[in-house]
C-alpha atoms as a PDB file:
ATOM      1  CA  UNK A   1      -1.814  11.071  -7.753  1.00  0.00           C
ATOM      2  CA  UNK A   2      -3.505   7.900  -9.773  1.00  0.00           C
ATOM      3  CA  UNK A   3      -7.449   8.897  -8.965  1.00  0.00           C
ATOM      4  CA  UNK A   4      -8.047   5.739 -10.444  1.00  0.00           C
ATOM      5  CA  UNK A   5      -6.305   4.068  -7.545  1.00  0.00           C
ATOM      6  CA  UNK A   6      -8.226   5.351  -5.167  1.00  0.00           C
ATOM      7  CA  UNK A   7     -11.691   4.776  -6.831  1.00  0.00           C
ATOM      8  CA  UNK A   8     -10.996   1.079  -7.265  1.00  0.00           C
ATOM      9  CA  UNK A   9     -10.137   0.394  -3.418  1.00  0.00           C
ATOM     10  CA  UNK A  10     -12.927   2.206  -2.298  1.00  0.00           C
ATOM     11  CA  UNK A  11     -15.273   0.536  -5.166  1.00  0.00           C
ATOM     12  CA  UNK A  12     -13.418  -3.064  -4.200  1.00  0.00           C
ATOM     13  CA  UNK A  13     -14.068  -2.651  -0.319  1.00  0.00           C
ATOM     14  CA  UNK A  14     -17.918  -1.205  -1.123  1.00  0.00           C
ATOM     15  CA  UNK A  15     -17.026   1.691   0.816  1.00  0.00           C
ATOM     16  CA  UNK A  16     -18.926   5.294   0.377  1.00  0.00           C
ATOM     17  CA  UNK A  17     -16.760   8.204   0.335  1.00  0.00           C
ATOM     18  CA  UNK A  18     -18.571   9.604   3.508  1.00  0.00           C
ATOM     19  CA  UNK A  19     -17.643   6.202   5.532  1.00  0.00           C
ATOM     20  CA  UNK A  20     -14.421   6.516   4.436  1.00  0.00           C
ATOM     21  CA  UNK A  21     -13.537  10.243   5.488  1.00  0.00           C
ATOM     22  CA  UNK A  22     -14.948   9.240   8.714  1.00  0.00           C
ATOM     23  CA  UNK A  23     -12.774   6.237   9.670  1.00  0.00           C
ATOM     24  CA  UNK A  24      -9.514   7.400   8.793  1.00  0.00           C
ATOM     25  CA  UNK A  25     -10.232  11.322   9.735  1.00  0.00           C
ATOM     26  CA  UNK A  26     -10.271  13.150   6.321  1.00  0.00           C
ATOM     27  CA  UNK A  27     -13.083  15.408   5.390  1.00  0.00           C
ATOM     28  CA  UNK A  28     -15.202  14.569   3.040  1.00  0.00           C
ATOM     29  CA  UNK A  29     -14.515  17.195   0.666  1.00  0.00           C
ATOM     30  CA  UNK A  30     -10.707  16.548   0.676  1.00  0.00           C
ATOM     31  CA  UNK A  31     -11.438  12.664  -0.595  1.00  0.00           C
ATOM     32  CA  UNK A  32     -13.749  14.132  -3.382  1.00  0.00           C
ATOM     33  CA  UNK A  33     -11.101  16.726  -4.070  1.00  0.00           C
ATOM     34  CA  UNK A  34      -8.251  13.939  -4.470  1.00  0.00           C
ATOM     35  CA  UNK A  35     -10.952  12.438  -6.968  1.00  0.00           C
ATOM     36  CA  UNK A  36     -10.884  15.330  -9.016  1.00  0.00           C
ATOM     37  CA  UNK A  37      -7.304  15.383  -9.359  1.00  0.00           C
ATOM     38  CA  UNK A  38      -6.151  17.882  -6.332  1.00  0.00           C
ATOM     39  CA  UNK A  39      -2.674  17.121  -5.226  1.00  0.00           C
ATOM     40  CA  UNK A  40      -3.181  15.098  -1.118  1.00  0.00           C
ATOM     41  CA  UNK A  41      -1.744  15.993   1.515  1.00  0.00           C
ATOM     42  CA  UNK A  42       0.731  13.366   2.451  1.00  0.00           C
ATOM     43  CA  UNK A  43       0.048  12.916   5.757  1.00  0.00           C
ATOM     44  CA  UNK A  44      -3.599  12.945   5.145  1.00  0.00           C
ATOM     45  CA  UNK A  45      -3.531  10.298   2.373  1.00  0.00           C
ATOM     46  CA  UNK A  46      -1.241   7.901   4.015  1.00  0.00           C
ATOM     47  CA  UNK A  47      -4.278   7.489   6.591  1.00  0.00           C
ATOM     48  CA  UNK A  48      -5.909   6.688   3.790  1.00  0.00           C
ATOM     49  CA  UNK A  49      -3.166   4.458   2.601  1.00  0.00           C
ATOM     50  CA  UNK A  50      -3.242   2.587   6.464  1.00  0.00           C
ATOM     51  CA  UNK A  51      -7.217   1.996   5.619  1.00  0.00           C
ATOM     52  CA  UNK A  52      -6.688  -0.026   3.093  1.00  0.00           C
ATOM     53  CA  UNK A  53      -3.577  -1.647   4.206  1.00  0.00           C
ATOM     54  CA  UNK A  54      -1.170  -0.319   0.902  1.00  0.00           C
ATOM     55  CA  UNK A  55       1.683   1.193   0.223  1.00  0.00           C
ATOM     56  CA  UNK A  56       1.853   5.029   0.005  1.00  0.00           C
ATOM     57  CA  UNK A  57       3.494   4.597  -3.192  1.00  0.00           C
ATOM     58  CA  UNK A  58       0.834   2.580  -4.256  1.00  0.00           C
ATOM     59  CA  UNK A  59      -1.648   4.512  -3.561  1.00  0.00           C
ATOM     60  CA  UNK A  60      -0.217   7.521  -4.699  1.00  0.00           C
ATOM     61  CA  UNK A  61       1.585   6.447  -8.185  1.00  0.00           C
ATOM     62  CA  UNK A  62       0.325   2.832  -8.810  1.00  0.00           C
ATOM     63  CA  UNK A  63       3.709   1.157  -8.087  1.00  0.00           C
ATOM     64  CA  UNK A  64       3.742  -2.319  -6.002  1.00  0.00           C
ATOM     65  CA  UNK A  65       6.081  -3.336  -3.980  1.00  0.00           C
ATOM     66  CA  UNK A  66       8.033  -5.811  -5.046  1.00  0.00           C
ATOM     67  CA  UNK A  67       9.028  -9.239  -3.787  1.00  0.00           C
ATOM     68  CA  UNK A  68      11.984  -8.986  -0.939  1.00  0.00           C
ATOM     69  CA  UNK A  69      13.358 -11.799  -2.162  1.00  0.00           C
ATOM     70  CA  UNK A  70      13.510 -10.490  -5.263  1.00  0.00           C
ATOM     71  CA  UNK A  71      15.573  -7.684  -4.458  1.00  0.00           C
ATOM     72  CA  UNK A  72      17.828  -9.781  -2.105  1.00  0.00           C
ATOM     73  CA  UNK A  73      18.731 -11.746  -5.742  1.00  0.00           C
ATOM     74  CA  UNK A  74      19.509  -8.552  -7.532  1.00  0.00           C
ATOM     75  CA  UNK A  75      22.011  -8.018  -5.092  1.00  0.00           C
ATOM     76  CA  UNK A  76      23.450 -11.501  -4.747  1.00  0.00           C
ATOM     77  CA  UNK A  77      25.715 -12.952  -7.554  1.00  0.00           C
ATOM     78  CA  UNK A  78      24.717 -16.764  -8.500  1.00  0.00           C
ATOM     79  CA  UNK A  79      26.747 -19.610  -9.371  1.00  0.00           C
ATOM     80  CA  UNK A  80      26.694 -22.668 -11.254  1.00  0.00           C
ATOM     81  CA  UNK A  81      26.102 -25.421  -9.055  1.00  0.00           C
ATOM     82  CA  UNK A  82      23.395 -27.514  -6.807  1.00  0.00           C
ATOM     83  CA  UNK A  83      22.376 -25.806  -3.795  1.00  0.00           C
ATOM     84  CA  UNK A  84      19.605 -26.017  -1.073  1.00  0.00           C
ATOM     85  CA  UNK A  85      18.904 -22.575   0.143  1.00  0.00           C
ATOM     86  CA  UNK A  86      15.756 -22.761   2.653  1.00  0.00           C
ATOM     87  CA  UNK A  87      13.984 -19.616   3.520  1.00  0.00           C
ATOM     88  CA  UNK A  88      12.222 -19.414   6.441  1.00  0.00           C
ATOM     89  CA  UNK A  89       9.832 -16.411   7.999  1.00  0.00           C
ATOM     90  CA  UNK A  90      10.198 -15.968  11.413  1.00  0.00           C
ATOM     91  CA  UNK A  91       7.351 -14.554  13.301  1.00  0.00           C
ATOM     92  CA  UNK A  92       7.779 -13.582  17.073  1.00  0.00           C
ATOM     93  CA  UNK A  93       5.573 -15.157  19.638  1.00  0.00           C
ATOM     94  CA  UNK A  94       3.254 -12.771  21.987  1.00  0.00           C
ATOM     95  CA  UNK A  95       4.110 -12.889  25.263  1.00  0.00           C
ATOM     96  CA  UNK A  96       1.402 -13.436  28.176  1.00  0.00           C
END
């Protein structure tokens, strides 16, 4: 695991380590252990991951996700030519 990670997000939200094993439901101790370079517990730090709304992999190794429209171009071939191509997110409505 990248420690370093981890010590930025909780130095970015100004979060103690104490306030932060409370919300998401990890001791203490197991935080400060991570921060020493103990190996998490998956399950335990992707609570930790939902906290701070990022990837597990991020959190874990560093890596970002990347762009989906990226990857949709990797796997499309391109040709010469004009086109329009429109992309449009579609978000569903709450009901009631």
């Amino acid at each position: 695991m990248d420690t370093s990670i981890l010590r930025k997000l909780i130095s970015e939200s100004d979060i103690s380590v104490t306030d932060l094993a409370k919300k998401v439901g990890v001791p203490k101790s197991t935080i400060n252990s991570w921060l020493q370079g103990v190996s998490p517990n998956i399950d335990q730090l992707n609570k930790v991951a939902e906290f701070f709304a990022v990837s597990l992999d991020y959190l874990a190794f560093g890596k970002l996700e990347s762009d989906p429209i990226e990857k949709f171009f990797e796997k499309v071939d391109l040709h010469v030519g004009t086109y329009e191509i429109s992309v449009k997110k579609i978000v569903k409505k709450r009901m009631g």
